[in-house]
C-alpha atoms as a PDB file:
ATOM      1  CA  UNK A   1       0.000   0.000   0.000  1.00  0.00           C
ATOM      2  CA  UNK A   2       2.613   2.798   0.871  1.00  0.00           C
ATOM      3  CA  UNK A   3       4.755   1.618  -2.580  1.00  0.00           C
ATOM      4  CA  UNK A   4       2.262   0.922  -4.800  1.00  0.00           C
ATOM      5  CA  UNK A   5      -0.748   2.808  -3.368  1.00  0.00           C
ATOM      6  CA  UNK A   6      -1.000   4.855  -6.927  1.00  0.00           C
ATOM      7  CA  UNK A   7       0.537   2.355  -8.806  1.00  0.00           C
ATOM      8  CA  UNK A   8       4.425   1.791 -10.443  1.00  0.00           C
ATOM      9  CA  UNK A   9       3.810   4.812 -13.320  1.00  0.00           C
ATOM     10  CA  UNK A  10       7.446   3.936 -14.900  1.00  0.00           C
ATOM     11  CA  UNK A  11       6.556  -0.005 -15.331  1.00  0.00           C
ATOM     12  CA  UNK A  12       3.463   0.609 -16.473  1.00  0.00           C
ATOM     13  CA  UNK A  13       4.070   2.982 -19.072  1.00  0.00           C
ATOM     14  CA  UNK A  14       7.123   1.012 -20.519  1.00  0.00           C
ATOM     15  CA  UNK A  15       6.924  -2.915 -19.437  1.00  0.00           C
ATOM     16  CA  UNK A  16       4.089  -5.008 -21.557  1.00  0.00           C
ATOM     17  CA  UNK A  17       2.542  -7.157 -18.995  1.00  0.00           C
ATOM     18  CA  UNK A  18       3.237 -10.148 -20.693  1.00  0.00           C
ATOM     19  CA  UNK A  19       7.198 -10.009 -20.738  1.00  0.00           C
ATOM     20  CA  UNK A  20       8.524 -12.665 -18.676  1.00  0.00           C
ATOM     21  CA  UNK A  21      12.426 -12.981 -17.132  1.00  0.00           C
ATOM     22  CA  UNK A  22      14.070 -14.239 -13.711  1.00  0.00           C
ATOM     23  CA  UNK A  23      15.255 -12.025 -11.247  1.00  0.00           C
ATOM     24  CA  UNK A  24      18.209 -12.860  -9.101  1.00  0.00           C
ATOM     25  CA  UNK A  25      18.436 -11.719  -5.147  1.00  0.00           C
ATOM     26  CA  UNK A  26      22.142 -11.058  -4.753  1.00  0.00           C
ATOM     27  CA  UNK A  27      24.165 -10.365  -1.145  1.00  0.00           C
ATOM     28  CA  UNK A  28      26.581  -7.765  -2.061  1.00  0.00           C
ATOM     29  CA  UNK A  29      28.584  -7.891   1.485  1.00  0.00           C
ATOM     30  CA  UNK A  30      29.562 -10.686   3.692  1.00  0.00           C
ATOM     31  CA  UNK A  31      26.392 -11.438   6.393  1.00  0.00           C
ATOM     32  CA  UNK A  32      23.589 -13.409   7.817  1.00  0.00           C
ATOM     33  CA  UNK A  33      20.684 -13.668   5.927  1.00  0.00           C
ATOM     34  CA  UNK A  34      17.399 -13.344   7.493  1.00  0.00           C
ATOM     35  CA  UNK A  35      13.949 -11.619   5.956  1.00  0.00           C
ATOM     36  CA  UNK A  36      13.423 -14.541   2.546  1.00  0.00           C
ATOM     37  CA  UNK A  37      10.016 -15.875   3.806  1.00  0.00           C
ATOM     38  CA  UNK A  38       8.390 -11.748   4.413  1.00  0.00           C
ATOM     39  CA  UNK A  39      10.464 -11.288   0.893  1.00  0.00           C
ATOM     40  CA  UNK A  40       8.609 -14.091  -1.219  1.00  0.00           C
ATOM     41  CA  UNK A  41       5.396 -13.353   0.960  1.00  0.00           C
ATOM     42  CA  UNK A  42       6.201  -8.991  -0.837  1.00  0.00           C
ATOM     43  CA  UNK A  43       6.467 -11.099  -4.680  1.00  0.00           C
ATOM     44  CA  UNK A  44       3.036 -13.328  -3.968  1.00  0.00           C
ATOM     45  CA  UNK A  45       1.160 -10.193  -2.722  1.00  0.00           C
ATOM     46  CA  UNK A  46       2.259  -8.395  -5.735  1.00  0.00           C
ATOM     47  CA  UNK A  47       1.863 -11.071  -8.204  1.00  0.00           C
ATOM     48  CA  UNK A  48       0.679 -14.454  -7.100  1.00  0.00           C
ATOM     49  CA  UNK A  49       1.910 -15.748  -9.965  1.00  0.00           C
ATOM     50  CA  UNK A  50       5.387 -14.799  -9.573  1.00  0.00           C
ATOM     51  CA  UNK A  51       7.496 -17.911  -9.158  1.00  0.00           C
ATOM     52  CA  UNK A  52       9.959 -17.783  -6.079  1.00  0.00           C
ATOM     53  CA  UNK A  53      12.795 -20.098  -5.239  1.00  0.00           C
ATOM     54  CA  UNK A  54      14.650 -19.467  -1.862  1.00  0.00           C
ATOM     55  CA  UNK A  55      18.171 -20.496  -2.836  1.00  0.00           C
ATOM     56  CA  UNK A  56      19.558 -19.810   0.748  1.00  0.00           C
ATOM     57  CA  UNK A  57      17.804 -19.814   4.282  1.00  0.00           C
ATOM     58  CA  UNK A  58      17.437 -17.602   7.099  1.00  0.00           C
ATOM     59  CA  UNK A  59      21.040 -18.105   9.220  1.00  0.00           C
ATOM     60  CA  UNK A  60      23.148 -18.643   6.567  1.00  0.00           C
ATOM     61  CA  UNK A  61      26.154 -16.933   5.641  1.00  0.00           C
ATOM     62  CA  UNK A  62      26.316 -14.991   2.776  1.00  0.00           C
ATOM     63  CA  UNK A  63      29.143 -13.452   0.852  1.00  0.00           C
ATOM     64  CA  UNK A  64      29.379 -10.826  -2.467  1.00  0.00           C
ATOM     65  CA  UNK A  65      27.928 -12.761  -5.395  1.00  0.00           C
ATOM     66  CA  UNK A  66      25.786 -15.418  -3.244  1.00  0.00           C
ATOM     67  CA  UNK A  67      22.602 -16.302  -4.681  1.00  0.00           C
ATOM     68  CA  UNK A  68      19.743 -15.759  -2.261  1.00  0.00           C
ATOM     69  CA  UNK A  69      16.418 -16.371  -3.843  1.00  0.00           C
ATOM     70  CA  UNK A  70      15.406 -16.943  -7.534  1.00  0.00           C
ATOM     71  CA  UNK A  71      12.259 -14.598  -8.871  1.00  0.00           C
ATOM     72  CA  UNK A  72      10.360 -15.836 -12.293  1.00  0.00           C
ATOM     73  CA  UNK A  73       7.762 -14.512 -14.335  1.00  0.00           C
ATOM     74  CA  UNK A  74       6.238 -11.340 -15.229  1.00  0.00           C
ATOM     75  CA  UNK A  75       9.228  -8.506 -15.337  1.00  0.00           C
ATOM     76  CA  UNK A  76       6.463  -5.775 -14.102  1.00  0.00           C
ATOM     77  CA  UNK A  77       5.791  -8.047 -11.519  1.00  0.00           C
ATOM     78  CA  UNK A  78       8.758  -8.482 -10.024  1.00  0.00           C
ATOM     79  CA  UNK A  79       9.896  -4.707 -10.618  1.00  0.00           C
ATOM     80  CA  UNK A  80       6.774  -3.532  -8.315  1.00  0.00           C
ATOM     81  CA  UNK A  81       7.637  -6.044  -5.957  1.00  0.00           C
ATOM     82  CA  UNK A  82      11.421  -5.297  -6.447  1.00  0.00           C
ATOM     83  CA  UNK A  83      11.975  -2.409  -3.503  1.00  0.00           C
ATOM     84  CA  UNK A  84       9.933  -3.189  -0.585  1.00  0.00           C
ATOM     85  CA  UNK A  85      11.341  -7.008  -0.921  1.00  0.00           C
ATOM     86  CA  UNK A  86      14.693  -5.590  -0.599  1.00  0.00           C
ATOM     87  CA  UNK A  87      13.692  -3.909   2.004  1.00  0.00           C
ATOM     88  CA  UNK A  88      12.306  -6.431   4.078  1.00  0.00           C
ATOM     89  CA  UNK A  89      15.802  -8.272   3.326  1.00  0.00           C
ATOM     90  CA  UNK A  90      18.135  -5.843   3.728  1.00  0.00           C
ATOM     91  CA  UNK A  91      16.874  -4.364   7.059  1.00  0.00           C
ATOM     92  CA  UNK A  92      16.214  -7.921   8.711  1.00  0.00           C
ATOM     93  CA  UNK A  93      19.356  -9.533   7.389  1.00  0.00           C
ATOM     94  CA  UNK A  94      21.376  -6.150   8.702  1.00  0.00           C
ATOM     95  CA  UNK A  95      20.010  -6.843  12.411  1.00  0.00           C
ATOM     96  CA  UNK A  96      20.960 -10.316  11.962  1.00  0.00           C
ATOM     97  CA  UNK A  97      24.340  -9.849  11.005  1.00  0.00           C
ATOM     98  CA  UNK A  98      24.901  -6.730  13.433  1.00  0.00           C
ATOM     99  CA  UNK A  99      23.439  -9.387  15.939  1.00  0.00           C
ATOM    100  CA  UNK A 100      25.702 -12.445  14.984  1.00  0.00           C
ATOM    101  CA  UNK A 101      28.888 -10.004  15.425  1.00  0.00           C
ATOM    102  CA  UNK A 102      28.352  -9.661  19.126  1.00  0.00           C
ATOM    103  CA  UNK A 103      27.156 -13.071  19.464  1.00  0.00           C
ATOM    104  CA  UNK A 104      30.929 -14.332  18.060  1.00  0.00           C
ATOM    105  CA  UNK A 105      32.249 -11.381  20.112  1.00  0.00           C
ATOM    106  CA  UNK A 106      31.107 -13.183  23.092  1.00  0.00           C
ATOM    107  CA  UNK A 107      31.739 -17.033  22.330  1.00  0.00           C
ATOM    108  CA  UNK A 108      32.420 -19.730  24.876  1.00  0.00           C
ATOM    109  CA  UNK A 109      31.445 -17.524  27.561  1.00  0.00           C
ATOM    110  CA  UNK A 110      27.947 -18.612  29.325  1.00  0.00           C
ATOM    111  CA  UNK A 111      26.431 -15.193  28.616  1.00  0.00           C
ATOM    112  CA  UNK A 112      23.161 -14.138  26.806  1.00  0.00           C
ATOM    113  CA  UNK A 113      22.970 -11.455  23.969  1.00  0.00           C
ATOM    114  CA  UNK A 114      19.860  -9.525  24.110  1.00  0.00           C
ATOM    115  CA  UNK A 115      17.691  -7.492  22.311  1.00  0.00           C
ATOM    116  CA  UNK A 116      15.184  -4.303  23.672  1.00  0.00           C
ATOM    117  CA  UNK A 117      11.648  -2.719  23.075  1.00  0.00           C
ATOM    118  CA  UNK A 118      13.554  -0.226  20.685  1.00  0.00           C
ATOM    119  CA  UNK A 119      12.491  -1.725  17.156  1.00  0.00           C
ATOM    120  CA  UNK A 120      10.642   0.084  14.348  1.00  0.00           C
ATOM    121  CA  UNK A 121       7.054   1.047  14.386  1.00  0.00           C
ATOM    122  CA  UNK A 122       5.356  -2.183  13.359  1.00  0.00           C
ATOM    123  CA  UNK A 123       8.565  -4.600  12.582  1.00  0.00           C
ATOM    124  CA  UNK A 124       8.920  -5.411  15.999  1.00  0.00           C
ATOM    125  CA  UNK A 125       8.178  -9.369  15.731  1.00  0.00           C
ATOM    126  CA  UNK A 126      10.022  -9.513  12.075  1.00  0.00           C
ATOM    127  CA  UNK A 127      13.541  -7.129  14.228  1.00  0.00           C
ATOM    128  CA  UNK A 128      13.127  -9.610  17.019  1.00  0.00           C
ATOM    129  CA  UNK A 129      12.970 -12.539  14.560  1.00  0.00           C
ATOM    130  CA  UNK A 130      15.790 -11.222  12.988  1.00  0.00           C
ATOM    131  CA  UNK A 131      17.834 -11.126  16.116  1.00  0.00           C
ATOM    132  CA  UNK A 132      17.039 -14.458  17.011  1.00  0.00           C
ATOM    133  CA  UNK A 133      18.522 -15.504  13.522  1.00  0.00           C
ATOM    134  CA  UNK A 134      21.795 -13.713  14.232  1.00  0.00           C
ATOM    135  CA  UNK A 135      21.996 -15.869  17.384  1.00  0.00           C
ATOM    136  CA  UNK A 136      20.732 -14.022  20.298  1.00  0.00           C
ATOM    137  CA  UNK A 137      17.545 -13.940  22.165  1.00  0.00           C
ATOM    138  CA  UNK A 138      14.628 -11.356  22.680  1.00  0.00           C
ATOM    139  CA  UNK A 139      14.046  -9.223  25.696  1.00  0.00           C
ATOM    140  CA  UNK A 140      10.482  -8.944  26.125  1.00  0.00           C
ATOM    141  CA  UNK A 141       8.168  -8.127  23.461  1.00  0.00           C
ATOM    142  CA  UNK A 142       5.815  -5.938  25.057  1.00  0.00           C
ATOM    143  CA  UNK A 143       4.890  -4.067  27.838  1.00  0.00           C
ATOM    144  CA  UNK A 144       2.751  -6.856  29.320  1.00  0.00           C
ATOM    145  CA  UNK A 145       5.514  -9.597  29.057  1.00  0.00           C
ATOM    146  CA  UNK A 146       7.133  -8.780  32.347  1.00  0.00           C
ATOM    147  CA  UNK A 147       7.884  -6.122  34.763  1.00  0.00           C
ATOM    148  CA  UNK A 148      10.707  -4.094  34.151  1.00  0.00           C
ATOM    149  CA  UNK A 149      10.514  -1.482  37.003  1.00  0.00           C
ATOM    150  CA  UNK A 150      13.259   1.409  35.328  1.00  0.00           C
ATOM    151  CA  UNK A 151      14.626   4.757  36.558  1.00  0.00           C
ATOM    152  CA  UNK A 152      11.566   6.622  35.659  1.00  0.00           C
ATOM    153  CA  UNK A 153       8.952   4.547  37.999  1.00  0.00           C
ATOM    154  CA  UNK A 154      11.928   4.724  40.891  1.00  0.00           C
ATOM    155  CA  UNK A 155      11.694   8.442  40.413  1.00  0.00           C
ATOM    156  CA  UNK A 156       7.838   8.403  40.406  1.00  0.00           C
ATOM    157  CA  UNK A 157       7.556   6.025  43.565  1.00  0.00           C
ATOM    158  CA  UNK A 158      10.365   7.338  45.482  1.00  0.00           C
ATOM    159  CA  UNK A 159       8.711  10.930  45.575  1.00  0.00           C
ATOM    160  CA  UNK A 160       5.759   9.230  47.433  1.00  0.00           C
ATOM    161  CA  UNK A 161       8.345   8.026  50.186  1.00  0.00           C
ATOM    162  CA  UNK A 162       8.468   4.255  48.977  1.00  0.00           C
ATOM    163  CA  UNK A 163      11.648   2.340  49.188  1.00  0.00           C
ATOM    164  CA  UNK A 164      12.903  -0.322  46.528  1.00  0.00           C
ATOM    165  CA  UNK A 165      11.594  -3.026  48.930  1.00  0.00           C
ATOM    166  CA  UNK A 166       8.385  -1.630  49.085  1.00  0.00           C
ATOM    167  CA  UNK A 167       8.041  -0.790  45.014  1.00  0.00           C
ATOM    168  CA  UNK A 168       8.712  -4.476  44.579  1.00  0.00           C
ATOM    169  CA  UNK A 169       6.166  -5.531  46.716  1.00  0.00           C
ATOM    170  CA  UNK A 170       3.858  -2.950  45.078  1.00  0.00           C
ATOM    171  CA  UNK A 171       4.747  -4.598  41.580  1.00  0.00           C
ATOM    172  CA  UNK A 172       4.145  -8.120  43.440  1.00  0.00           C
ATOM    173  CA  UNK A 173       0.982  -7.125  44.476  1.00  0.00           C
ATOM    174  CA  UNK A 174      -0.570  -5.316  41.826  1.00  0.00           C
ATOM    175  CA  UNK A 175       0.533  -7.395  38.623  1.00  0.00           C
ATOM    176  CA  UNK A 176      -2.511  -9.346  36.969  1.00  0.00           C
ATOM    177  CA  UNK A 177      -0.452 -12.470  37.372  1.00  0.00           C
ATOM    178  CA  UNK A 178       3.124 -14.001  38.926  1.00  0.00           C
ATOM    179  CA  UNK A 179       5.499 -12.483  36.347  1.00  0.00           C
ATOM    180  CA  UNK A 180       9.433 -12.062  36.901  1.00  0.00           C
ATOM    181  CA  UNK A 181      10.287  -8.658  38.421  1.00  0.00           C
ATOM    182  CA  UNK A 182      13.068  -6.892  36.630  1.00  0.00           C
ATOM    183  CA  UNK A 183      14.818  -3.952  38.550  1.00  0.00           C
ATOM    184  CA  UNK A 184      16.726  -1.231  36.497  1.00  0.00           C
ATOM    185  CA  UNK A 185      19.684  -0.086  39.084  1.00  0.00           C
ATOM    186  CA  UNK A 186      22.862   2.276  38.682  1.00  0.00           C
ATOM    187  CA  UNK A 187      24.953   1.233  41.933  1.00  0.00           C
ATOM    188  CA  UNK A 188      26.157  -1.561  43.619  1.00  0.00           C
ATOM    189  CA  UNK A 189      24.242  -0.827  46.727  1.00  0.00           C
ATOM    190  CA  UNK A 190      21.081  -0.413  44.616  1.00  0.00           C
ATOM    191  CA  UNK A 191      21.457  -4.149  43.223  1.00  0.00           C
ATOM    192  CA  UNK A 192      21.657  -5.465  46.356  1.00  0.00           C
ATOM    193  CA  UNK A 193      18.979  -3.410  47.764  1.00  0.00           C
ATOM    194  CA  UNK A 194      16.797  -5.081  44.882  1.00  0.00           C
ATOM    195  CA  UNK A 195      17.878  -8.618  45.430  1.00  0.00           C
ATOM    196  CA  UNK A 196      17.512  -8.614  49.123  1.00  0.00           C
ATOM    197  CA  UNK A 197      14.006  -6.634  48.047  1.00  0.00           C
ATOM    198  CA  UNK A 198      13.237 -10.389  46.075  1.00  0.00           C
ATOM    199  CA  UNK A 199      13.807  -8.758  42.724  1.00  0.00           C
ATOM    200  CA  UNK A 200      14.294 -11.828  40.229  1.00  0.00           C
ATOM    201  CA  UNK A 201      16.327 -10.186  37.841  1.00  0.00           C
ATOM    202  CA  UNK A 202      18.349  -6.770  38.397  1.00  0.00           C
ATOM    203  CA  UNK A 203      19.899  -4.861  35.400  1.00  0.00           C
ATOM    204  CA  UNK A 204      23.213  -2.944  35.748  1.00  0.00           C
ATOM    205  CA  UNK A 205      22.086   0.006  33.590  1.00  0.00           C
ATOM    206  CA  UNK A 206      25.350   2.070  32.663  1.00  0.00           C
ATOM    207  CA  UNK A 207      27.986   0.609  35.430  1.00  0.00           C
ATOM    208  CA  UNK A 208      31.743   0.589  34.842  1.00  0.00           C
ATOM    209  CA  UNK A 209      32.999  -2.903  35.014  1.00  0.00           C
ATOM    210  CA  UNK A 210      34.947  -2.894  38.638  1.00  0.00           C
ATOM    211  CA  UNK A 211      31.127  -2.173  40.095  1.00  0.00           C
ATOM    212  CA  UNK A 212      29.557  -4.622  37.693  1.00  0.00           C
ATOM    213  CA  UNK A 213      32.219  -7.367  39.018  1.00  0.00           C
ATOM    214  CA  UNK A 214      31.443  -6.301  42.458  1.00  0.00           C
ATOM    215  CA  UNK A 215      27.514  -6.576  41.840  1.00  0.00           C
ATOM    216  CA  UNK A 216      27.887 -10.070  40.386  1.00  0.00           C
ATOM    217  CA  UNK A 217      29.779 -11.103  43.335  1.00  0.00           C
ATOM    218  CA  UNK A 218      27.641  -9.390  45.521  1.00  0.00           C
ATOM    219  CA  UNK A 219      24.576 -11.019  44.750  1.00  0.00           C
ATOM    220  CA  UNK A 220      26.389 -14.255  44.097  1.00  0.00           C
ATOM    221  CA  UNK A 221      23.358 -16.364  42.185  1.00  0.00           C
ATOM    222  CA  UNK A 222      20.322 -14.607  44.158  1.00  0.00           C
ATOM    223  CA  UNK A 223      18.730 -13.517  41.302  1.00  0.00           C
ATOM    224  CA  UNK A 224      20.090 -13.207  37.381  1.00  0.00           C
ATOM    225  CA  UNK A 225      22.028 -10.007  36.451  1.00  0.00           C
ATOM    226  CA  UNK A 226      21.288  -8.127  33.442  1.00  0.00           C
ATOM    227  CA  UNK A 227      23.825  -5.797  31.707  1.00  0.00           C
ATOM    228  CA  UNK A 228      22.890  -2.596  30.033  1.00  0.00           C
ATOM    229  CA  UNK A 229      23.719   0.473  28.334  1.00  0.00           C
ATOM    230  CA  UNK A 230      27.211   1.502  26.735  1.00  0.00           C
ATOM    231  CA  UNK A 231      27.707  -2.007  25.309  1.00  0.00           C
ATOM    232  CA  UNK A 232      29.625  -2.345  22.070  1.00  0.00           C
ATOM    233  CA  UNK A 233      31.511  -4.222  19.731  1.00  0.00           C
ATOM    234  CA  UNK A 234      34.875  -3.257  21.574  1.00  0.00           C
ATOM    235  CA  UNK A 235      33.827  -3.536  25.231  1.00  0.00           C
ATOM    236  CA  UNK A 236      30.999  -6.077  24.869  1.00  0.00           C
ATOM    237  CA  UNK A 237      33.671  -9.206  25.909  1.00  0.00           C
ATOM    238  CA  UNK A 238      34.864  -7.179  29.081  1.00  0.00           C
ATOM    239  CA  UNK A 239      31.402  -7.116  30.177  1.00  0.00           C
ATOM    240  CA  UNK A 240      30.270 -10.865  29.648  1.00  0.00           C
ATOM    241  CA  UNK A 241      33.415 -11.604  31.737  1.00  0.00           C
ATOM    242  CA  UNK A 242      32.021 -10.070  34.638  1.00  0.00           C
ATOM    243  CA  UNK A 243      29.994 -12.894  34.737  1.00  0.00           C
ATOM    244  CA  UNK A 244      26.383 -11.288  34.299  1.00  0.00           C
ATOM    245  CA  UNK A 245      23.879 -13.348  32.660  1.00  0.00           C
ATOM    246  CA  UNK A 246      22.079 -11.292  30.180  1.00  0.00           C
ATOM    247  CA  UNK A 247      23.625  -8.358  27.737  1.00  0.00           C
ATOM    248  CA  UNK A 248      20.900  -6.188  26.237  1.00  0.00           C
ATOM    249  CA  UNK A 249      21.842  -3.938  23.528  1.00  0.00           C
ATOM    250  CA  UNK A 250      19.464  -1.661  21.829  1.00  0.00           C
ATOM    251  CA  UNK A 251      21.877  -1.122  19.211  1.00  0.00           C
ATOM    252  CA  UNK A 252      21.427  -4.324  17.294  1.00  0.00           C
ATOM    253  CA  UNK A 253      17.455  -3.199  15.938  1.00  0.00           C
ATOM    254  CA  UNK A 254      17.777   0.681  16.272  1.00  0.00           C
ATOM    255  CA  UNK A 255      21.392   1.215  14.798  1.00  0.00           C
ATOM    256  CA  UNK A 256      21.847  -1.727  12.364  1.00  0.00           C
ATOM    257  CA  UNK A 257      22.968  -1.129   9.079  1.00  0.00           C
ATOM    258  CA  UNK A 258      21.189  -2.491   6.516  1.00  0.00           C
ATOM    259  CA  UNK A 259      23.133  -5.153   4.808  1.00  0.00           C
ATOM    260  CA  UNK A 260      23.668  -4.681   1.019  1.00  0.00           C
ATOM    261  CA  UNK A 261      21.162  -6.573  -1.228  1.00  0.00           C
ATOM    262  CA  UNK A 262      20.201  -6.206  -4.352  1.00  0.00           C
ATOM    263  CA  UNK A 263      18.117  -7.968  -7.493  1.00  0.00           C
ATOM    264  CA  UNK A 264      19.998  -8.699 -10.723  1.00  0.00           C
ATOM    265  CA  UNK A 265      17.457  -9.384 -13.704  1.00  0.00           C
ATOM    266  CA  UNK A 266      17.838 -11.407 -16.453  1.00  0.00           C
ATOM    267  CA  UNK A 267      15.075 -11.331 -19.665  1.00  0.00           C
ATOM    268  CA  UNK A 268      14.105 -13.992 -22.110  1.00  0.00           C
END
């Protein structure tokens, strides 16, 4: 609807409808592949009669020159269909990659890459899928998945005189059913202040890694420890070595670069 809501005017006025050729998907970088089912789902909607051949699947490697799905039939067809398939490919097969680099960054260490909430306006399940293809796993998908209790509703609840302990308990009481509490904290003190509170999760949001060491050891198994904030490709090993459980990174849907893609066509 948004590409072709008033039609392709530059197809239509020069390709004859019945002019059939193949069109190759092409990776023009080294990546991860991810997106070819939403891609051959953009061809059928298009043109149902569009003939598409996945050549590679989601989670493989790809390279300059690899061969990623095979297009046949009408030309106008697949030129219509030709941008927003891309798009779906290159954007989902960018996070995937982007993913997959931290993921290696981290290997043989018992640590957990992460995604976060920050996705694109409606792409949320197909970003999340996408990270799960580059190897990592997805923080929660929604609001109502579990409670996350972050600066902002500390700041909130603290200016009515209640303690972490007593927020928790709040949370406890209040939540429709028994889901895992999640505290966002900045100090060591804070993170134990949560665990001893019977938080079952407590993220390091920002700490330097001396304090995250010392919170690990600190709470020494009572709960799982979350890192976040300031992770990169350069500092992202450091921080799994400080033996926290979870790394979320925000970076890997909101900052990915899209990898390079593109469709090669061939007539009859």
């Amino acid at each position: 609807a948004e590409d072709l809501g008033k039609g392709d005017v530059t197809t239509e006025a020069l390709i004859s409808g019945d002019q059939q050729g193949t069109g190759f998907i092409v990776a023009q970088e080294e990546g991860i592949l991810a997106g070819t089912e939403a891609a051959k789902q953009v061809f059928h909607r298009v043109d149902p009669e569009l003939k598409v051949e996945i050549l590679l699947e989601d989670g493989a490697g790809v390279k300059p020159g690899s061969k990623v799905a095979k297009v046949s039939g009408s030309i106008a067809g697949i030129l219509k269909a030709e941008r927003v398939a891309l798009n779906f490919l290159q954007r989902l097969s960018g996070i995937a990659s982007e993913t997959n680099r931290y993921v290696s960054r981290v290997e043989g260490l018992p640590v957990r890459i992460m995604d976060t909430r920050k996705t694109t306006p409606s792409w949320r399940s197909l970003e999340k899928y996408a990270v799960r293809v580059g190897g990592g796993g997805n923080h929660r998908m929604n609001l109502g998945d579990g409670i996350l209790i972050k600066d902002n509703h500390l700041v909130a609840l603290r200016s009515q005189g209640l303690n972490i302990k007593e927020i928790i308990a709040k949370a406890r009481q209040n939540a429709p059913q028994r889901l895992p509490v999640e505290v966002e904290v900045r100090t060591v003190s804070e993170a134990l202040e949560a665990v001893e509170a019977g938080a079952d999760i407590v993220m390091l949001d920002n700490m330097n890694l001396e304090d995250m060491r010392e919170a690990v050891k600190s709470i020494n198994g009572r709960a799982l420890i979350e890192a976040s904030g300031g992770i990169k490709l350069d500092n992202v090993r450091a921080v799994a070595e400080t033996g926290v459980d979870f790394i979320s990174i925000g970076a890997l849907t909101h900052s990915a670069r899209a990898l390079d893609i593109s469709l090669e066509l061939e007539t009859q």
